[in-house]
Every structure is written in C-alpha cells, then in structure tokens.
Protein backbone atom coordinates (compact mmCIF):
# COMPACT_ATOMS: atom_id res chain seq x y z
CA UNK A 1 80.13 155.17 127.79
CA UNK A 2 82.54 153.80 125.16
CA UNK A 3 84.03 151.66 128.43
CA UNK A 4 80.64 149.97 128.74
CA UNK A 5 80.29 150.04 124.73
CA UNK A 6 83.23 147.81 124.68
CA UNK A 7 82.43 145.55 128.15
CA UNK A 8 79.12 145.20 126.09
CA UNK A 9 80.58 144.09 122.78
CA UNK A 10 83.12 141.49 124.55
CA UNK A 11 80.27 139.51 125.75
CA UNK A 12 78.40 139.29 122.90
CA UNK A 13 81.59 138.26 121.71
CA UNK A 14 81.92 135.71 124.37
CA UNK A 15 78.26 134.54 123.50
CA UNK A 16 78.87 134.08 120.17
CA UNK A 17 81.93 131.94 120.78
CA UNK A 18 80.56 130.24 123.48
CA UNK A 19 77.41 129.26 121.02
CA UNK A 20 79.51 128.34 118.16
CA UNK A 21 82.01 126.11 120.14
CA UNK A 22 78.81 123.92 121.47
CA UNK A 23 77.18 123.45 118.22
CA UNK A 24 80.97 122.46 116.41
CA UNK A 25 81.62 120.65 119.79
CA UNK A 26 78.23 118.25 119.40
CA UNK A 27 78.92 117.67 115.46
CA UNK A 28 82.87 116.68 116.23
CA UNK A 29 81.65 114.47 119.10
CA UNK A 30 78.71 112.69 117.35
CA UNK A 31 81.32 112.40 113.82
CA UNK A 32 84.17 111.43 115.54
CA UNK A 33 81.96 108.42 117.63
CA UNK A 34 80.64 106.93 114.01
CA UNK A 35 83.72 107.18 112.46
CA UNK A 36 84.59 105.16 115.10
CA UNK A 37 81.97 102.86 114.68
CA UNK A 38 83.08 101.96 111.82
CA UNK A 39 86.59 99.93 113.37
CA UNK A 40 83.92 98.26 115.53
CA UNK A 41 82.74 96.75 112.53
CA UNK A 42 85.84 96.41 110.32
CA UNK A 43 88.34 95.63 113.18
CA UNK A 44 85.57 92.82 114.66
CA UNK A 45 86.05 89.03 114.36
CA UNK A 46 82.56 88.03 115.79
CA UNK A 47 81.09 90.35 113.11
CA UNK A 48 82.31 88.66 110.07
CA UNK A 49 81.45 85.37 111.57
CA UNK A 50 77.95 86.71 112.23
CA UNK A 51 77.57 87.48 108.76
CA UNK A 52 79.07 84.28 107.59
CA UNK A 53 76.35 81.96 109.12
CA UNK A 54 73.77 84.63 107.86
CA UNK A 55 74.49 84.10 104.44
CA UNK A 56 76.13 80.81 104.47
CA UNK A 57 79.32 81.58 103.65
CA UNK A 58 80.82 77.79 104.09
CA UNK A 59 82.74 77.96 100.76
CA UNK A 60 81.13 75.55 99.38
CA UNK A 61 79.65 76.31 95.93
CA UNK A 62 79.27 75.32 92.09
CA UNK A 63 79.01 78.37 90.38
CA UNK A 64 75.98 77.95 87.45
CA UNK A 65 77.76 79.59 84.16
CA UNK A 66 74.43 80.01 82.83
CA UNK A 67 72.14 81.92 85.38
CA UNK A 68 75.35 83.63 87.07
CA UNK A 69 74.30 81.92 90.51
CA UNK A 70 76.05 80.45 93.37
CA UNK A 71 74.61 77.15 94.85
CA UNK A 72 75.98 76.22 98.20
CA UNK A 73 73.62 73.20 98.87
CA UNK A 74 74.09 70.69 96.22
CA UNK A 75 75.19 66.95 96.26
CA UNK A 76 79.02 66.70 95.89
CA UNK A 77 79.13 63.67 95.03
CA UNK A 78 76.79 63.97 91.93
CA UNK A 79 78.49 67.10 91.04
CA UNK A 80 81.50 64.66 90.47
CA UNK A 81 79.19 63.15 87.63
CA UNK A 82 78.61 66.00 85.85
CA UNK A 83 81.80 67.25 85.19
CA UNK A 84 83.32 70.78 84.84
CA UNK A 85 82.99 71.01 80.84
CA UNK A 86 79.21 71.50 80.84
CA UNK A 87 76.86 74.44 83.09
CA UNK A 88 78.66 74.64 86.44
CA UNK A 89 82.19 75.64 87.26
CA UNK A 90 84.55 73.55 89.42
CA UNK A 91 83.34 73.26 93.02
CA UNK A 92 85.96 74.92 95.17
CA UNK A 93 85.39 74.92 98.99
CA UNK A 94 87.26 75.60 102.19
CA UNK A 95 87.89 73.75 105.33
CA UNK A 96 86.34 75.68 108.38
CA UNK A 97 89.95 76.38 109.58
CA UNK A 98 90.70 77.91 106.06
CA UNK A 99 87.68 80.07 106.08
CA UNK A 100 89.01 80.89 109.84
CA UNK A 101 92.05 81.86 108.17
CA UNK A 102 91.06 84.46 105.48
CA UNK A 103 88.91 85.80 108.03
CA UNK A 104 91.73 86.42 110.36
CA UNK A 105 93.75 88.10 107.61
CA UNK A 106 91.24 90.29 106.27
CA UNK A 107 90.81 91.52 110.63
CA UNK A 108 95.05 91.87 110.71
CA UNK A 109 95.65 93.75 107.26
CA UNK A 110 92.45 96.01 107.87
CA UNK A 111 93.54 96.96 111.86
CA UNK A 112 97.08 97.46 110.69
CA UNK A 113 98.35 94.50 112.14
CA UNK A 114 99.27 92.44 108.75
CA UNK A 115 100.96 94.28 105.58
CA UNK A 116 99.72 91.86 103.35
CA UNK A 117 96.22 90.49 102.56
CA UNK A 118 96.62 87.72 100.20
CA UNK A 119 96.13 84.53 101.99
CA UNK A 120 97.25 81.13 100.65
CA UNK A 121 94.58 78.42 101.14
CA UNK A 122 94.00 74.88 100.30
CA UNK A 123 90.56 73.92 98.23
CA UNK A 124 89.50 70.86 98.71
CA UNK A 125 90.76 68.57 95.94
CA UNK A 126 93.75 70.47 95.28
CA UNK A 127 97.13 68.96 96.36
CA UNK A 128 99.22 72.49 97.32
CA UNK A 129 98.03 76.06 98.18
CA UNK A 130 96.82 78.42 95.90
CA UNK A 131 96.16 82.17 96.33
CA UNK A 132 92.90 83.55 97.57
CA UNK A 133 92.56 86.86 95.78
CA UNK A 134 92.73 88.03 92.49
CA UNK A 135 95.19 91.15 91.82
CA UNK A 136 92.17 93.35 90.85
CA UNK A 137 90.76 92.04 94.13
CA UNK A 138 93.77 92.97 96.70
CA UNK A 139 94.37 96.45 94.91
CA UNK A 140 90.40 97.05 95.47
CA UNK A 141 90.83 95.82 99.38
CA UNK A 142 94.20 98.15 99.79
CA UNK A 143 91.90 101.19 98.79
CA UNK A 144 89.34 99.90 101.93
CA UNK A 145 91.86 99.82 104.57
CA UNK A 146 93.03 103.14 103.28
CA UNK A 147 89.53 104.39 103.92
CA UNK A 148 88.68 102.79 107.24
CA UNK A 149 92.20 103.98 107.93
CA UNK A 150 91.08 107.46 107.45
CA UNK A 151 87.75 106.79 109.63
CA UNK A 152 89.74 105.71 112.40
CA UNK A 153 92.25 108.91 112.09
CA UNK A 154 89.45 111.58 111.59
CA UNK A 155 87.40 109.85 114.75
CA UNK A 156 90.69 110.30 116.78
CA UNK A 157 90.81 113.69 115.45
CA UNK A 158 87.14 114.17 115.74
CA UNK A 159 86.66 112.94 119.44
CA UNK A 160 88.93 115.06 121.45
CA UNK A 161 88.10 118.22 119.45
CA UNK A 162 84.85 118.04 120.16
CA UNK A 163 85.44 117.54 123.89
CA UNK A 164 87.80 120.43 123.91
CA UNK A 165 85.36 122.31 121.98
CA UNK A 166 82.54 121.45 124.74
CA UNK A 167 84.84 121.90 127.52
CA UNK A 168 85.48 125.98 126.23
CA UNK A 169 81.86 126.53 126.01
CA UNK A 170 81.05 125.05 129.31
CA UNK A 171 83.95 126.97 131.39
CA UNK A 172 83.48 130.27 128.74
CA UNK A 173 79.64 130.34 129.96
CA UNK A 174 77.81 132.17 132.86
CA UNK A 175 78.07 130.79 136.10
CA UNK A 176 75.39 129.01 137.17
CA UNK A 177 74.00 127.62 133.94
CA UNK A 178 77.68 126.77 132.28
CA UNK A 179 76.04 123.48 131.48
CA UNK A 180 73.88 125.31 128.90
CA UNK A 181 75.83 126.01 126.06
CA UNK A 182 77.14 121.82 126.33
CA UNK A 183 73.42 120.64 126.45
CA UNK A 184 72.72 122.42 123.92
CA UNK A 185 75.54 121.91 121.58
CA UNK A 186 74.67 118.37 121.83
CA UNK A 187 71.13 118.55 121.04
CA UNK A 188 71.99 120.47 118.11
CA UNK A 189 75.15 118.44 117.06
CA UNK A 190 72.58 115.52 117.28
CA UNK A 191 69.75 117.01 115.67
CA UNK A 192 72.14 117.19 112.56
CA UNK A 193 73.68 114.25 112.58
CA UNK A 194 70.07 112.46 112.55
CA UNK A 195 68.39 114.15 109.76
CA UNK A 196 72.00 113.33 107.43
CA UNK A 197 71.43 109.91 108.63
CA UNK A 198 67.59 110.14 107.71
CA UNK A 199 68.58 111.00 104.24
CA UNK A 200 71.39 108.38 104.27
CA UNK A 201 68.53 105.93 105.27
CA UNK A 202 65.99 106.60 103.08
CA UNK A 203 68.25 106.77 99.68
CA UNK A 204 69.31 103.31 100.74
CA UNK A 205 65.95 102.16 101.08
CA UNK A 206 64.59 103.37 97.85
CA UNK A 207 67.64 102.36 95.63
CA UNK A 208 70.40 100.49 97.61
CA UNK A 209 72.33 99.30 94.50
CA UNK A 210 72.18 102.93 93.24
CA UNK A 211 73.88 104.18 96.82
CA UNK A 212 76.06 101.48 96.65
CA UNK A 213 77.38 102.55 93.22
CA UNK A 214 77.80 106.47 94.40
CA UNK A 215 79.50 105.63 97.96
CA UNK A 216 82.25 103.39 95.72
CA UNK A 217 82.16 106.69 93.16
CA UNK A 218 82.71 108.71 95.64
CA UNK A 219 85.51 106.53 97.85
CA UNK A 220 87.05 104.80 95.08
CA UNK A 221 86.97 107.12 92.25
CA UNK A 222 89.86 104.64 90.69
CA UNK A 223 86.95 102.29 89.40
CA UNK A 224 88.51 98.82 91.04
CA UNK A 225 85.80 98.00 92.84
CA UNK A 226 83.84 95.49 90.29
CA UNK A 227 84.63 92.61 89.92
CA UNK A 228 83.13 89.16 88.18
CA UNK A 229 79.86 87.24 89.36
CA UNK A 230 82.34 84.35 90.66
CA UNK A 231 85.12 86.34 92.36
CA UNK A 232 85.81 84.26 95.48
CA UNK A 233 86.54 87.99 97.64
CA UNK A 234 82.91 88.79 96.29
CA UNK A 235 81.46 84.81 97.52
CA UNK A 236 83.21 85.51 101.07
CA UNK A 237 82.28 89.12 101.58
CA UNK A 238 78.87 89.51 99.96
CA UNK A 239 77.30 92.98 98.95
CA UNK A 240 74.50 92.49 101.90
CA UNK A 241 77.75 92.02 104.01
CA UNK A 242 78.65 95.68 103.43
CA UNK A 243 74.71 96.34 103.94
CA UNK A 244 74.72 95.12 107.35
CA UNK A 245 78.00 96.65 107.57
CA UNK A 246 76.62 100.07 107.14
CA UNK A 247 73.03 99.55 109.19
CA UNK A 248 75.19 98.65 112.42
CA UNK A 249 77.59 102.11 111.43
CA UNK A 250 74.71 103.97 111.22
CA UNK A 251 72.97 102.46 114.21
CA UNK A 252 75.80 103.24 116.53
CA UNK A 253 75.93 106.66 115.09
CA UNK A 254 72.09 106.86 115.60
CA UNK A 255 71.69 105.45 118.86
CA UNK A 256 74.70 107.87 120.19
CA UNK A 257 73.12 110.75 118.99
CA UNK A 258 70.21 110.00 120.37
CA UNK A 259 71.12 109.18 123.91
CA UNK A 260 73.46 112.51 123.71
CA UNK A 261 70.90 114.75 122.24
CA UNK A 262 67.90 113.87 124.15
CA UNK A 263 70.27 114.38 127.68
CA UNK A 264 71.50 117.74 126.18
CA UNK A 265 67.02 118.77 124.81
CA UNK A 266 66.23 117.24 128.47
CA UNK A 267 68.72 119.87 130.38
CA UNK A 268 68.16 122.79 128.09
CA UNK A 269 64.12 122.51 128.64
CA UNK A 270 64.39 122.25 132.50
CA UNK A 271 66.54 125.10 132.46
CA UNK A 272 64.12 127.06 129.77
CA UNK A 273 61.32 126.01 132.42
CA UNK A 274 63.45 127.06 135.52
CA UNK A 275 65.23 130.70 134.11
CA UNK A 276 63.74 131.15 130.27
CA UNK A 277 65.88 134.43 130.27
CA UNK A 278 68.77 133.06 131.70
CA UNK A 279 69.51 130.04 129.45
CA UNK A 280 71.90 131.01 126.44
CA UNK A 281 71.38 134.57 126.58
C-alpha cells in the first residue's frame, strides 16, 4: 500500500509539473515574441519612413513662438520678409538625404550598430554642419536603446524558455494525448497575455497622454524625457510616432497570441470532445 501511496503521489506530482510548465511555457513564448516585436519596430528603416510621410516630417518648419505650433506648409520665400525678430523662429529644414541620414543613425545606434547618436547635418542656409540633438536630447535617447536593449535580451531569454518549458510538458505527459498539456499552455499563456493587452488598450484610449506620462515614469524614472515644444528630436520623432509605435507592438503581440491560443483552445476541445477524462487528468 505505501508502494502504490507513493506511485500515486509521483504522478500527481508529474501532473502538477507537467500543468505548470505549459501555462509558464505559453506566457514565456507569447512575452518573449512581443518583446521581440518591439526590434521590428525600433530596428526597422521602412517604419520610420512610414511614419515620416504620415506626419510630414520633411523638416521643413517655422516654429510660431506664440501658439507653440509647427507649420510645415508655408511660403519660404515670404517667410524671408518677415524676419526672425517678430512671431516665428528661424526656418530650419533638411535636405531629403539629411533627413535619410538621422534616420539611418537613429536605426545603427538603436540596433547596436553605431556608439554614437548625434548626427551632424546641414540646414539649409547654413554654411557648415551643426549638431542635430540637444545634450538633454541624446542622454534621453541613450536611456531608449538601453530599454529596447533589454526587450531584445529578455525576448531572447523569453523565447527559448518557453519552448523548453513546452517541450517538458509535452514529452512529461501521457502518451497519446502529450499534445495536451502544450495546447493548453498556449491557450492559457494567450488568454493572459490578451486581457493585459485589453487593459493596456483601453487606458490608452481613455487617456493616452496620461499612459504616456506613466510608461516614461515607469522606464525613465531619471525625468529626461521632456523636452521643449521646438526640440528638433521631438519635430522628427513625434509623440503619435511612439503611438503607432506601440499599436504595431501590441498588434504583433495580439495577433500572435491569437493565432497560438486559438490552435492550442481548437486541440484541447477536440480532445475534450474525443476523451473528456483523458485530457489533462
């Protein structure tokens, strides 16, 4: 009796473990892939040129003094008239190629591939190069590639745990229905994952400036991430920039744990349908 006592309370055991390493397998997997999603983003050319043409980010401005406004479609030549002593700041603008350029930097320091981000740039009208960012500005963007640093460490953390993780409950499982404990670890991983991504979305949609100001509280606690109405960093990369930014994160995330939760629901119903008693027992 106390030999089938203990054969008895090994398999729960086994169960248990088995259950456990699904559920933390799904939640890895589905973390790891939109941490990953966000080097997609940050690491992606064709994404900040995207958002660019969205919001017309030629370079080409006179910044009103009074209203705190950019205006990129004005008449250059009767700017000339009016001076810089009276409501609009000096027009500075950039060549395509130059706008090319600071684009290409920010992609090399973010990925790794440049140590510095400061990029030297010629505004039209000027006869050398000046710098492109403030100090305030570069000390703000070393604390982002520290972060999306992070992202892309924790997803290559993330991702092969959570395989592993599936991979024991699958070959830890009963015969026959070892893809149970998988299936449903991925349904569940997924089922979380959406409903923090539900909460994510709605917060932004009620008060977007509000979760913008407690994501920067919570990621740069150091406070260097405001900065004045006619910061150039701010006129290239906009705050809907980081809005779209986040919407295409979270739609990878979403669309992944969708596609890997329903395939894991979809298995462990058949198999409820097939063997109710035998599924996850």
């Amino acid at each position: 009796m106390n030999f089938l006592g203990g054969e008895a309370a090994r398999t729960r055991s086994v169960k248990i473990t088995v259950k456990v390493a699904a559920v933390l397998g799904g939640l890895c997997l589905m973390l790891g892939f939109i941490a990953l999603s966000v080097s997609f983003v940050a690491y992606n050319p064709a994404f900040y040129d995207r958002e660019f043409e969205k919001y017309a980010v030629r370079f080409e401005y006179r910044y009103d003094t009074v209203n705190g406004t950019y205006d990129y479609d004005f008449d250059k030549d009767e700017y000339k008239l009016v001076g810089e002593g009276g409501k609009y700041r000096r027009a500075e603008w950039l060549s395509p190629e130059d706008l090319k350029l600071v684009r290409d930097k920010i992609v090399a320091y973010f990925s790794g591939r440049d140590e510095s981000l400061q990029t030297y740039v010629t505004f039209v009208g000027d006869a050398a190069p000046s710098a492109f960012y403030e100090d305030i500005e570069l000390s703000h963007m070393t604390d982002v590639k520290t972060v999306f640093t992070a992202a892309r460490i924790f997803a290559y953390v993330m991702l092969p745990l959570g395989l592993a993780l599936l991979a024991l409950s699958f070959f830890l499982g009963p015969r026959g229905t070892r893809l149970a404990a998988p299936a449903f670890g991925a349904a569940a991983g997924a089922g979380v994952i959406l409903a923090v991504l539900a909460v994510i979305g709605i917060a932004i949609a009620i008060d977007f400036d509000g979760a913008f100001s407690v994501f920067h509280q919570i990621f740069f606690p150091q406070g260097n991430w405001q900065f004045p109405a006619d910061s150039r960093m701010l006129a290239v990369l906009p705050e809907n920039l980081f809005l779209d930014a986040g919407i295409y994160i979270m739609a990878s995330g979403l669309g992944f744990s969708v596609l890997l939760g329903a395939a894991g629901l979809i298995y462990t119903l058949a198999k409820r349908r097939k063997s109710p008693s035998a599924l996850l027992k």
